[in-house]
Protein backbone atom coordinates (compact mmCIF):
# COMPACT_ATOMS: atom_id res chain seq x y z
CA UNK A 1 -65.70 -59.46 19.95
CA UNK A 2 -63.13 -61.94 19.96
CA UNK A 3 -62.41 -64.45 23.22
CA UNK A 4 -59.47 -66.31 23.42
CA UNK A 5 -60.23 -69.80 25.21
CA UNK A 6 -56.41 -71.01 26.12
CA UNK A 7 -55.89 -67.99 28.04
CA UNK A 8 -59.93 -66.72 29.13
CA UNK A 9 -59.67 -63.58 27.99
CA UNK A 10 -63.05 -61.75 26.21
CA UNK A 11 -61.88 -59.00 23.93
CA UNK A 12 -64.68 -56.28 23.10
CA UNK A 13 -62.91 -54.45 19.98
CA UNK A 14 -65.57 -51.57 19.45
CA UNK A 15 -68.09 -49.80 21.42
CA UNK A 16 -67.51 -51.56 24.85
CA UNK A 17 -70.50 -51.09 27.50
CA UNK A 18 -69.83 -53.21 30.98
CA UNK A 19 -72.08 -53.23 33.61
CA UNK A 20 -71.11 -54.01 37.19
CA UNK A 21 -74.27 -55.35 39.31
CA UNK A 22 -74.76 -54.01 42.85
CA UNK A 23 -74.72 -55.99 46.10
CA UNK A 24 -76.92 -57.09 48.19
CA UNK A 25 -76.65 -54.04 49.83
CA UNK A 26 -77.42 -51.65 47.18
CA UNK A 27 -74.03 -50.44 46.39
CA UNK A 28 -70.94 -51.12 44.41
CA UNK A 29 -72.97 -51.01 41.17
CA UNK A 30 -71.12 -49.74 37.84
CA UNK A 31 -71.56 -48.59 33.82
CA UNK A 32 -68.46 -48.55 32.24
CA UNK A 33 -68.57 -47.51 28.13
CA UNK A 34 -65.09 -47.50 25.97
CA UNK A 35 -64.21 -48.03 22.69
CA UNK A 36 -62.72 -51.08 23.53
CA UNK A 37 -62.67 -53.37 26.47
CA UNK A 38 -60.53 -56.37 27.22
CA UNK A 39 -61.30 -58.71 30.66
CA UNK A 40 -58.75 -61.20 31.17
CA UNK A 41 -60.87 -63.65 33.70
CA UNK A 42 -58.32 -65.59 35.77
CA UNK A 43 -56.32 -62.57 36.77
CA UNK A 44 -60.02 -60.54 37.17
CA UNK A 45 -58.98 -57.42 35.58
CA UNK A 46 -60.73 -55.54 32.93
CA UNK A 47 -58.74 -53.13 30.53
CA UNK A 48 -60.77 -50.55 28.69
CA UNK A 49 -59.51 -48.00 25.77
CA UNK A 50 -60.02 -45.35 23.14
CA UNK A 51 -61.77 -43.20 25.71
CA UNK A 52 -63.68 -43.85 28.71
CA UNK A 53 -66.55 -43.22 31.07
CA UNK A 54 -67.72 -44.86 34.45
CA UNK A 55 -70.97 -43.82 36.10
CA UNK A 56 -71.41 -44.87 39.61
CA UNK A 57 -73.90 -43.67 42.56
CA UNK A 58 -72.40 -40.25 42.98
CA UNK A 59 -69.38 -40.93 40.94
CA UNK A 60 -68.80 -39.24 37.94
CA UNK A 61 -65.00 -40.93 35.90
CA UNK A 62 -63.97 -40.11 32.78
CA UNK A 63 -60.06 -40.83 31.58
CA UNK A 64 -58.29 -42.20 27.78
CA UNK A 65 -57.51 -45.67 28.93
CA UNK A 66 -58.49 -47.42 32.48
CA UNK A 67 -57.34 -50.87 34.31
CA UNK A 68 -60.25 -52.10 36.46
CA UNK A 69 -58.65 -54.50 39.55
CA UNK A 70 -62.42 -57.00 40.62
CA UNK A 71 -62.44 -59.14 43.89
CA UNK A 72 -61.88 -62.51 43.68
CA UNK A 73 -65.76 -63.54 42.89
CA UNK A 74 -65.53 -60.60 40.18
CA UNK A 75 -68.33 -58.96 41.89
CA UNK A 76 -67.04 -55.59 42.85
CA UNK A 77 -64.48 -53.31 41.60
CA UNK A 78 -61.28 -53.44 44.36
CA UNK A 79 -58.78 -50.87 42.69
CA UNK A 80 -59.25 -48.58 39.78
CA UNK A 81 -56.29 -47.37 37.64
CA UNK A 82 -57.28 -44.18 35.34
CA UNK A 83 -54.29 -42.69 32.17
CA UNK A 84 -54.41 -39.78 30.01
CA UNK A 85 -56.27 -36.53 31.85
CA UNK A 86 -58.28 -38.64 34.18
CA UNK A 87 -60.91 -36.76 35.61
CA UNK A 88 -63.45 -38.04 39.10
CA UNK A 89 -66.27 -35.75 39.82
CA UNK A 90 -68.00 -36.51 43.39
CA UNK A 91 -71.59 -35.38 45.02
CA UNK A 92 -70.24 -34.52 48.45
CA UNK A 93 -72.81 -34.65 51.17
CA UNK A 94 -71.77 -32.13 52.73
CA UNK A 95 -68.78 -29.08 53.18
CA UNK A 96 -65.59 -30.41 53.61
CA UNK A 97 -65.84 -33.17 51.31
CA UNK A 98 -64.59 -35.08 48.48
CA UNK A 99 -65.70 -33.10 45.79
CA UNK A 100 -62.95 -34.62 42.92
CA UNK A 101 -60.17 -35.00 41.72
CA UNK A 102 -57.70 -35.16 38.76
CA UNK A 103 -54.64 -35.99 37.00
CA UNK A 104 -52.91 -37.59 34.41
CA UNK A 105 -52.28 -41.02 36.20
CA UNK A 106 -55.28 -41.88 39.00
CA UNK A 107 -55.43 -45.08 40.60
CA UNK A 108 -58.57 -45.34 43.19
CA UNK A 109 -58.91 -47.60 45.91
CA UNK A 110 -62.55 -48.48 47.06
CA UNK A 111 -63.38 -50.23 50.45
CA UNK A 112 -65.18 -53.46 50.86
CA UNK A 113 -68.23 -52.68 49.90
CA UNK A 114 -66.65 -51.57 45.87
CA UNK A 115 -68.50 -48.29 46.11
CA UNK A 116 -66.84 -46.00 48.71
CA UNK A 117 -63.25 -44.44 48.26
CA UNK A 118 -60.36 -45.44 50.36
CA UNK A 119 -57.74 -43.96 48.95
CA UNK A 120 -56.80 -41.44 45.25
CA UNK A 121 -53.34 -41.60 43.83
CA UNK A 122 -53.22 -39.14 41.42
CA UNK A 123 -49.97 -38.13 39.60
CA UNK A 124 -48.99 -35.44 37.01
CA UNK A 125 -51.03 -32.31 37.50
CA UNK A 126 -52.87 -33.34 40.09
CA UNK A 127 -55.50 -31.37 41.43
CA UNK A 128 -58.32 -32.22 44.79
CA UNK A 129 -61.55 -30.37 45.65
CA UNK A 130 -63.59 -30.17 48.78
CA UNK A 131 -66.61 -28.91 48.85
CA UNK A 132 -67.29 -25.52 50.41
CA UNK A 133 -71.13 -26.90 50.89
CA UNK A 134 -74.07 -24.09 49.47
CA UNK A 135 -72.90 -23.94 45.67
CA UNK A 136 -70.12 -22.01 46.54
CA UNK A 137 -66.13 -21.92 45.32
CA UNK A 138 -64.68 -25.28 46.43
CA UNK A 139 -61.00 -25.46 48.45
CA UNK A 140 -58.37 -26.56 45.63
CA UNK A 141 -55.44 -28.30 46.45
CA UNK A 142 -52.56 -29.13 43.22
CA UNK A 143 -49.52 -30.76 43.13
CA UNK A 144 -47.86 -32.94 41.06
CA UNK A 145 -48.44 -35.98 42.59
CA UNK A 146 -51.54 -36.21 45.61
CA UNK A 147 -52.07 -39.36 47.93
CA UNK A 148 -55.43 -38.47 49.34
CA UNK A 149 -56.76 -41.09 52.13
CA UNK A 150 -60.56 -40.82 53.41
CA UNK A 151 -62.84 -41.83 56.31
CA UNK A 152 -65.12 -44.70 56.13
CA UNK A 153 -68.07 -42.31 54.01
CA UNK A 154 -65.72 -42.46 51.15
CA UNK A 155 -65.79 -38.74 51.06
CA UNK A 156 -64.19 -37.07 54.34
CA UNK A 157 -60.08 -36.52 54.10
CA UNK A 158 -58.78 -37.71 56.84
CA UNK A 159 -54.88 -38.02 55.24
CA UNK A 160 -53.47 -36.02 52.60
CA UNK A 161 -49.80 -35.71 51.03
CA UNK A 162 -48.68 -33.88 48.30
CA UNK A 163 -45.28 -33.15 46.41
CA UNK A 164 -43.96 -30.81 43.73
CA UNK A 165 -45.47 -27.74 43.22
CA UNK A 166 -47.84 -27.58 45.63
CA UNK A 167 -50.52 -25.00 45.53
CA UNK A 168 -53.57 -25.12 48.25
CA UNK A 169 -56.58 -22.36 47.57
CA UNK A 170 -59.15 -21.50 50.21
CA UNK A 171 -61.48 -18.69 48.26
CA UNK A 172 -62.51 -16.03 49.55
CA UNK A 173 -66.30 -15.85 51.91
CA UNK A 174 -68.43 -12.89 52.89
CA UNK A 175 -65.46 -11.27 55.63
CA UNK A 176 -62.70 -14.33 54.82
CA UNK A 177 -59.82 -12.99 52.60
CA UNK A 178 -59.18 -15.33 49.79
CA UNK A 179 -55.84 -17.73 50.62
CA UNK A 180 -53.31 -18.88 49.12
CA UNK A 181 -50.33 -21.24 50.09
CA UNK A 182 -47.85 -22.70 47.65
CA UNK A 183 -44.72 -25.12 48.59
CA UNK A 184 -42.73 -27.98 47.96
CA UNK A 185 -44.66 -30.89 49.97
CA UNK A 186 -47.56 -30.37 51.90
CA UNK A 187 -48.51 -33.09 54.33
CA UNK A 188 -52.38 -33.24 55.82
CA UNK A 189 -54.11 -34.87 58.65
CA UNK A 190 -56.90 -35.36 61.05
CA UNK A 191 -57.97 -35.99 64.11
CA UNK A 192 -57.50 -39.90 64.68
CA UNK A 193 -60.48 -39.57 67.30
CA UNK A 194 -62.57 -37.40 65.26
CA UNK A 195 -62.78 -38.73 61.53
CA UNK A 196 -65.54 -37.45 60.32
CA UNK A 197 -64.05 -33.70 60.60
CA UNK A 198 -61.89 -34.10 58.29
CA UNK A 199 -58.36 -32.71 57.76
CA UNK A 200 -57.55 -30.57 61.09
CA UNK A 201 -54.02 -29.57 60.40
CA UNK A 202 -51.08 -29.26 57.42
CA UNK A 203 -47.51 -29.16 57.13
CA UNK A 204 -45.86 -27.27 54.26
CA UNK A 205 -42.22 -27.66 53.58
CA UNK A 206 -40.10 -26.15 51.12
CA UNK A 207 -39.93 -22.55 49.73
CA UNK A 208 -43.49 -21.93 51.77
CA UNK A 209 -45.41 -18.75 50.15
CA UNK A 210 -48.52 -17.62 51.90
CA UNK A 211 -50.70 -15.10 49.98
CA UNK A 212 -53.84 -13.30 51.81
CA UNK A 213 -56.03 -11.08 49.33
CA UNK A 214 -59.33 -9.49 50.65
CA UNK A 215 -60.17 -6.60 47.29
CA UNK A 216 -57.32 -4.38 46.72
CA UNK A 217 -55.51 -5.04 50.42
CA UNK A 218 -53.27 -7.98 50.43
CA UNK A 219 -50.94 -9.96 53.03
CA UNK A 220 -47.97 -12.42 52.36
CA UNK A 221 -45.42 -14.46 53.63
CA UNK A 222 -42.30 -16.60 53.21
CA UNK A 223 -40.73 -19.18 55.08
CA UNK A 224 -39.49 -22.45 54.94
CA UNK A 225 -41.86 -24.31 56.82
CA UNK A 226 -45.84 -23.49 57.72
CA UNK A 227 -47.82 -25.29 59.96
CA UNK A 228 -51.45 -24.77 60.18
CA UNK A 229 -54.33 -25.72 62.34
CA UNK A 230 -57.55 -25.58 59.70
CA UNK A 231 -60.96 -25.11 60.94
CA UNK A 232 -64.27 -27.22 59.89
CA UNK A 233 -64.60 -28.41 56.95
CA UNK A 234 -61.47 -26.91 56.25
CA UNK A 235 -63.31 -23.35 55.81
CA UNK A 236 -59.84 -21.45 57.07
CA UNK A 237 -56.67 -21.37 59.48
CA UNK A 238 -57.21 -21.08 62.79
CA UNK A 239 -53.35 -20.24 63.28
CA UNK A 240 -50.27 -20.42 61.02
CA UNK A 241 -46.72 -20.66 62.11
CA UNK A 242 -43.74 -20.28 59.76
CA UNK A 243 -40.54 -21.28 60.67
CA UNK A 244 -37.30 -21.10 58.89
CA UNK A 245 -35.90 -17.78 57.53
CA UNK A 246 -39.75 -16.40 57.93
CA UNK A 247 -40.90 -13.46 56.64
CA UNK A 248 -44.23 -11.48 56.51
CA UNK A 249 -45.20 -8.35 54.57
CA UNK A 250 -48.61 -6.05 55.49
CA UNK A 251 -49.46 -2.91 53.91
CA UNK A 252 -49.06 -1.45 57.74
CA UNK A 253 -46.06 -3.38 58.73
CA UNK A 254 -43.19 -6.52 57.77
CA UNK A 255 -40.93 -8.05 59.84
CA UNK A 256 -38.56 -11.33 59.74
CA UNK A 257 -37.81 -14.08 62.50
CA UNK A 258 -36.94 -17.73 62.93
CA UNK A 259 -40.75 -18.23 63.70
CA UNK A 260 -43.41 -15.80 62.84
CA UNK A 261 -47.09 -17.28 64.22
CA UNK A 262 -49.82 -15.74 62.99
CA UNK A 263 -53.37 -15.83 64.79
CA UNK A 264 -55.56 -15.76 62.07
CA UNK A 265 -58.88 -13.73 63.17
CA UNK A 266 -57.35 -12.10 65.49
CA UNK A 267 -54.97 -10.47 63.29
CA UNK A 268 -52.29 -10.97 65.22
CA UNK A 269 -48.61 -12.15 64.61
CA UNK A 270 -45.82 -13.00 67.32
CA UNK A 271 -41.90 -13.27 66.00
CA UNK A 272 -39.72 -15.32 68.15
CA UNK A 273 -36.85 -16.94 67.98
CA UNK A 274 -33.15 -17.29 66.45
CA UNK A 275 -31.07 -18.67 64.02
CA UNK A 276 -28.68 -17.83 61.13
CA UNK A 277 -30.70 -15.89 58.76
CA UNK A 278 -32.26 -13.89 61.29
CA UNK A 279 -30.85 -13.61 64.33
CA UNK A 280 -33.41 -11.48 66.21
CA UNK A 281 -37.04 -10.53 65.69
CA UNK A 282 -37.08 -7.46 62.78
CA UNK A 283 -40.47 -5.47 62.65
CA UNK A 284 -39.89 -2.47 60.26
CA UNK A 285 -42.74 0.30 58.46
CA UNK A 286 -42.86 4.06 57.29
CA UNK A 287 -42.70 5.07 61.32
CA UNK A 288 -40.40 2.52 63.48
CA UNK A 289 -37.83 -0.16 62.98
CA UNK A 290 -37.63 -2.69 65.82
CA UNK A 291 -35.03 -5.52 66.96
CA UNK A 292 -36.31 -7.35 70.10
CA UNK A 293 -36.29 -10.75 71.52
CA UNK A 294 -39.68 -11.36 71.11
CA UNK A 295 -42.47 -8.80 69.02
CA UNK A 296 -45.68 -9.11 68.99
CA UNK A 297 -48.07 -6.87 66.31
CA UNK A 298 -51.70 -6.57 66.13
CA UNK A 299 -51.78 -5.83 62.34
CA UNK A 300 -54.67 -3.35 62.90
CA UNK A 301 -52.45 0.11 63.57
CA UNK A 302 -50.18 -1.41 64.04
CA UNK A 303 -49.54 -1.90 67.55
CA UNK A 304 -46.32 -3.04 68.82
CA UNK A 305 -45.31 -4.67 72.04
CA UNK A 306 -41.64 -5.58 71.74
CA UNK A 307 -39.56 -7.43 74.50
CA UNK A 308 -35.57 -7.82 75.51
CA UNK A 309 -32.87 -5.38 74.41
CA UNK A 310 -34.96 -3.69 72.59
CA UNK A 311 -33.54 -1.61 70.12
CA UNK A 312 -35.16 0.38 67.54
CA UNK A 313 -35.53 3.54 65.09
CA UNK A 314 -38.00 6.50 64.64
CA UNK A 315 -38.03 6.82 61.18
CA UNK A 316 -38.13 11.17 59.91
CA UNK A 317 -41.44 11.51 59.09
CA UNK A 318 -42.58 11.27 55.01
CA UNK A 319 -43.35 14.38 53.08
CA UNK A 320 -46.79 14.55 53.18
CA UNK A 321 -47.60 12.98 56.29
CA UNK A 322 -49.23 16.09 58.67
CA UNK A 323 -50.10 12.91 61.32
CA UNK A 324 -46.61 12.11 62.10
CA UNK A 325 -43.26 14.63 63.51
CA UNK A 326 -40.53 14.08 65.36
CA UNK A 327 -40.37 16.68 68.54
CA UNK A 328 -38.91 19.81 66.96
CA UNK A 329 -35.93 19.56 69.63
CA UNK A 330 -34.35 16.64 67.59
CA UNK A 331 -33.46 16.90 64.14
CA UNK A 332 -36.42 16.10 61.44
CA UNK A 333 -34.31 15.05 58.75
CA UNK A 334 -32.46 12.16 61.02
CA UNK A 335 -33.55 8.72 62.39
CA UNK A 336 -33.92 8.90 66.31
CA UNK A 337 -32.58 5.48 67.95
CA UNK A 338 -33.93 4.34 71.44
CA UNK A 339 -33.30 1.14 73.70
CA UNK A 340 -34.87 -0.48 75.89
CA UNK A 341 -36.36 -3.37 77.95
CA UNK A 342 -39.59 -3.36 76.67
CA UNK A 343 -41.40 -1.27 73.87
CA UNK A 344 -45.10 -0.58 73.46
CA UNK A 345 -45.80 1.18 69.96
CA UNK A 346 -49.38 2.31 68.63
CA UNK A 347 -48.76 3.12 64.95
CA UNK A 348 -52.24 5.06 64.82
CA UNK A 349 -52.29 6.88 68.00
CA UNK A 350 -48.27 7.44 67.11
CA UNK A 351 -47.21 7.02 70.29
CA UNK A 352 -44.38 4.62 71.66
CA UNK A 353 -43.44 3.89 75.12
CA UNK A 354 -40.01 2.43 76.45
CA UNK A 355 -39.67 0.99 79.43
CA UNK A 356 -36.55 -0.10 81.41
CA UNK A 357 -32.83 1.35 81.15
CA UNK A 358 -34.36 3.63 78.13
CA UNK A 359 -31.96 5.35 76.15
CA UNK A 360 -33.05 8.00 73.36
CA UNK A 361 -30.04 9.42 70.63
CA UNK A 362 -29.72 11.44 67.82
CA UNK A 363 -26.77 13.37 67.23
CA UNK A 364 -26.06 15.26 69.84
CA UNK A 365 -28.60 14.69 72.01
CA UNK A 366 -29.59 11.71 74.31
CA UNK A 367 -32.29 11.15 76.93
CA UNK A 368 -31.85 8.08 79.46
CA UNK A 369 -34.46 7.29 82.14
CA UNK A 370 -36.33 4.51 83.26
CA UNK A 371 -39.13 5.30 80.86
CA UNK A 372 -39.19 7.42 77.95
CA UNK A 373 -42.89 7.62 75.73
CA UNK A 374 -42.93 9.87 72.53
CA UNK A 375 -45.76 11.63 71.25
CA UNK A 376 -45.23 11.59 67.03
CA UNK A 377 -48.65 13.56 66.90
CA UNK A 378 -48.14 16.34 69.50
CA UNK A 379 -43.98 16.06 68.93
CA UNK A 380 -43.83 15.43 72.88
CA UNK A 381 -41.34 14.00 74.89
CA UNK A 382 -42.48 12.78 78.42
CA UNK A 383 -39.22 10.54 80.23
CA UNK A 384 -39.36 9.53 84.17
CA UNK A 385 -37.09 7.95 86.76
CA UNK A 386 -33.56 8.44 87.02
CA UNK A 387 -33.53 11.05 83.77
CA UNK A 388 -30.41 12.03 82.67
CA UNK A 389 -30.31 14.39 79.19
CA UNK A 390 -27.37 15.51 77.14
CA UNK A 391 -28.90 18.68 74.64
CA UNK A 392 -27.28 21.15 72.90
CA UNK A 393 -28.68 24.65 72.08
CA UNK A 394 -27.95 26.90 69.81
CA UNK A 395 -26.52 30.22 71.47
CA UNK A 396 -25.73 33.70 69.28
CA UNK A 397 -22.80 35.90 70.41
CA UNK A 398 -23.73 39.47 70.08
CA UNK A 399 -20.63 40.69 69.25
CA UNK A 400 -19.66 37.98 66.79
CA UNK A 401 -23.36 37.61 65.40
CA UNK A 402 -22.86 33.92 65.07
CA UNK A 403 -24.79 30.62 66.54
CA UNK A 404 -22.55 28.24 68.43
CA UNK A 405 -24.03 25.23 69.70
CA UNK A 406 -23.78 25.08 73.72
CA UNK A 407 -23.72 21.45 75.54
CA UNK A 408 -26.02 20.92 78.56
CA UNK A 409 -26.41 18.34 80.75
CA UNK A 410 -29.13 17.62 83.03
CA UNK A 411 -30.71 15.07 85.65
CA UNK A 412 -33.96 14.76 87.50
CA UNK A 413 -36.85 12.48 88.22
CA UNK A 414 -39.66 13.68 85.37
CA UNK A 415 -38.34 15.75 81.81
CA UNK A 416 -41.45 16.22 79.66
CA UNK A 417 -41.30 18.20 76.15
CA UNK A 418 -44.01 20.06 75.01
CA UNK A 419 -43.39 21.00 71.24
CA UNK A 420 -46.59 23.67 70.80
CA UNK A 421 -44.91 25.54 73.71
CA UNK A 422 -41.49 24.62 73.17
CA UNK A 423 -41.11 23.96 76.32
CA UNK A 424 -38.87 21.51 77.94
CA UNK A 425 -39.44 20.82 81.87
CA UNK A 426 -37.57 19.53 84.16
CA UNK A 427 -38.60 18.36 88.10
CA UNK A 428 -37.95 16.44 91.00
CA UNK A 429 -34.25 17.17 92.49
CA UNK A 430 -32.90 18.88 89.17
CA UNK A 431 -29.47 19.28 88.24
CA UNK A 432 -28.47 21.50 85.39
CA UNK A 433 -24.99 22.75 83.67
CA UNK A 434 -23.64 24.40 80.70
CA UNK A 435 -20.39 25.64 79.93
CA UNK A 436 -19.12 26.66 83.68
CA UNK A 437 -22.28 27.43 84.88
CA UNK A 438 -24.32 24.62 87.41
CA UNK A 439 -27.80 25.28 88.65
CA UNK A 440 -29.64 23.01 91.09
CA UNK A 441 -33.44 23.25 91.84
CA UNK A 442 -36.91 21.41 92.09
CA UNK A 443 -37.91 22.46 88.28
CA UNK A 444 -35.84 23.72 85.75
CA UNK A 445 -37.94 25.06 82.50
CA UNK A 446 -36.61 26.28 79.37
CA UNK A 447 -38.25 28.03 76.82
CA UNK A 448 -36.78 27.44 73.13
CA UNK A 449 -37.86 30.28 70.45
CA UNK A 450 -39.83 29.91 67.19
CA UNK A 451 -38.62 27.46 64.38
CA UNK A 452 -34.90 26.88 65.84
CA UNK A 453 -33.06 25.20 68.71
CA UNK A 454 -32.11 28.39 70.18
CA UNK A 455 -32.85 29.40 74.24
CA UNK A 456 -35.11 32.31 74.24
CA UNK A 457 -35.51 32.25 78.35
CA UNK A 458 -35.20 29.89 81.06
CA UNK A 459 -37.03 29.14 84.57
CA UNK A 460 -35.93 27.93 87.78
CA UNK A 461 -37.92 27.27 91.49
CA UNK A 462 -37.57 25.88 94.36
CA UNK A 463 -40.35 26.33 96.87
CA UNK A 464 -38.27 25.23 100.01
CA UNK A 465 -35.41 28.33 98.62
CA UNK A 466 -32.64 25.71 98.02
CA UNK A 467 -32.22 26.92 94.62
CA UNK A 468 -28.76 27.22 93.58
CA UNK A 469 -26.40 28.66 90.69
CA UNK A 470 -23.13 28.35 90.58
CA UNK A 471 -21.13 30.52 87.56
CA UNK A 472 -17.21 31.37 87.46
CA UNK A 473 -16.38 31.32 91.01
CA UNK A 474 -19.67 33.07 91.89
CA UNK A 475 -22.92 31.22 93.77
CA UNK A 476 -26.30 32.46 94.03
CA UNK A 477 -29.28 30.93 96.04
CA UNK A 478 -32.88 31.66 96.21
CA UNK A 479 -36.66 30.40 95.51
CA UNK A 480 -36.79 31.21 91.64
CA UNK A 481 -34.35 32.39 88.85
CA UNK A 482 -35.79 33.73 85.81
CA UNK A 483 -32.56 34.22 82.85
């Protein structure tokens, strides 16, 4: 030991063991051991080296070299600066709180009673765990520099902010997929009225990745910003927005936006917005691809409801998939592309409906009505209101021997489709042509044949007899016209 008198400061060169008294209260008490310990009186701060431990009343502090800051009367540690892979291990009362902490640089800040933490700076892989209460996985969050700020019990978070490399982990529990966010900054706060809940809600900023694992299935996202609302004890999200260039990807379903939120147990996700990168709402998977103003997806399905100028594709079904055709009027090896005001898609039932000014194309065919709904597991068509249909069939001359594809046109109130007859119906004030004939009656039907596009007979009524065919300068009227 060797104390210096001029300036009052007591050097202990090997083996140093301090102890810190507790108040009157009970608390604030300390052991600090080192392998060397300096305490420079009038400035009341004690230096230790060569390795050292502090044991407190739930603390646990271990670190190479530590600076310890004492109140004025020396009787209670104020600040406490930690170097070289310092390491604080907490007994949190309960889930939700301070657990510990770490990093290379850690300067702690108690309250006025020296036992409870105020505030952790911790720098150079940094790294903060709460407790997830019953022995089980704790939340993690690292960075590369932390400034953690808790309630009056010295273990609640009430502010957080991180910075570089930011990586928060919320593990996995009994039907809660394991989560994973990483980012730039990350900033973390409570609710001002509410301290003991802890940390309520997060910002992340900066090359946001969101990673949702539950066994083999797994869900992810991009964006450049996330906000969060966090449950209890920080246990999960309640909801999750990304803004900014956002981006999800399910094994059912992805889609991009300027804002994707994401309703957590409801499995839900709405994409909104506009900007740059993305312009409109994009919702794409093995079936449909959809552009709206507004989509929302229940990830379960999927189910789609999609709103303002709608515009999407019907994907030609995989090889392989038996669930899944396109009606066997259309072409199965092309995309089919329909419009609309509004679209409601149910990715397991395959079925889609369109609603408003709904416009169906492929090739050379198009349906327009005010709604249009497609079967993809019967291959049925069903459109109503105002339909209007351009089709063309395939027609053999006799002579020739050869198929020539024949343009029709058609309008009525209802067409419906019906692929395991191959059957497509028309009713309600129909108007038909092809070529230079014209036929007008209350249901049209026509009957395609077996594995082609080709007319094998066609149907006509009209109870009140104002059916009508006109052909080359002829007309013919009656109640029903079988050809």
């Amino acid at each position: 030991m060797v104390y210096e008198k001029a300036s009052d400061v007591l050097t202990i060169l090997e083996r140093a063991v301090t102890h810190i008294a507790p108040n009157d209260g009970g608390t604030g008490g300390a052991e600090i051991t080192a392998g060397r310990a300096s305490f420079t009186r009038m400035e009341h701060i004690v230096e230790f080296g060569n390795g050292v431990h502090v044991t407190r009343t739930g603390q646990d502090i271990a670190a190479g070299t530590a600076v310890v800051y004492l109140s004025p009367d020396d009787k209670r540690i104020t600040t406490l600066e930690l170097h070289g892979n310092a390491s604080v291990a907490l007994t949190p009362a309960t889930a939700g709180g301070l657990q510990g902490f770490s990093g290379r640089d850690v300067t702690i800040e108690y309250g006025g009673d020296g036992q409870g933490i105020e505030r952790a700076l911790l720098n150079g892989t940094a790294v903060v765990s709460l407790s997830s209460g019953g022995g089980k996985a704790g939340r993690e969050i690292a960075a590369n520099a932390l400034d953690l700020h808790l309630a009056a019990d010295g273990a609640t978070p009430k502010v957080l902010e991180a910075r570089g490399a930011v990586r928060l982990v919320l593990p996995a529990e009994q039907s809660v997929a394991m989560r994973t966010v990483k980012s730039d900054v990350l900033s973390g706060s409570g609710d001002p009225d509410d301290p003991g809940r802890g940390l309520s809600r997060a910002r992340f900023g900066g090359h946001v990745e969101y990673r949702e694992q539950n066994g083999s299935a797994e869900r992810s996202a991009t964006a450049q910003q996330l906000d969060v609302s966090l449950k209890a004890a920080m246990a999960a999200f309640d909801s999750a927005v990304f803004t900014g260039a956002a981006r999800f990807v399910d094994a059912k379903v992805s889609g991009t936006a300027a804002v994707v939120a994401y309703a957590v147990d409801a499995g839900s996700i709405a994409l909104s917005g506009s900007e740059t990168a993305s312009p409109r709402p994009h919702v794409s998977n093995d079936q449909i691809v959809v552009d709206a103003s507004t989509i929302d997806v229940t990830l379960a399905g999927p189910v789609l409801a999609a709103k303002g100028e709608v515009k999407s594709v019907l994907q030609p079904p995989q090889s392989g998939r038996s669930d899944a055709r396109l009606p066997s009027m259309l072409k199965q090896d092309q995309p089919v592309n329909i419009t609309a005001d509004t679209l409601a898609f149910d990715g397991e039932a395959n079925q889609a409906r369109y609603d408003g000014k709904a416009l169906l194309w492929q090739s050379d065919t198009s349906i327009r009505a005010d709604r249009i709904v497609l079967d993809s597991k019967t291959g049925g068509i069903d459109a109503s209101g105002s339909v209007l249909t351009t089709t063309s069939l395939d027609q053999t001359d006799k002579e020739k021997k050869k198929k020539d594809r024949v343009r029709s046109m058609a309008s009525a109130k209802r067409f419906i489709y019906d692929d395991s007859r191959r059957r497509a119906s028309y009713s309600g004030d129909v108007h038909f042509s092809q070529a230079e004939n014209d036929l007008a009656a209350s249901t049209v039907d026509l009957f395609l044949k077996p594995g082609g596009n080709e007319l094998e007979r066609a149907e006509a009524a009209d109870a009140g007899g104002k059916l009508v065919l006109r052909e080359q300068g002829r007309r013919t009227s009656g109640s029903r016209l079988t050809y």
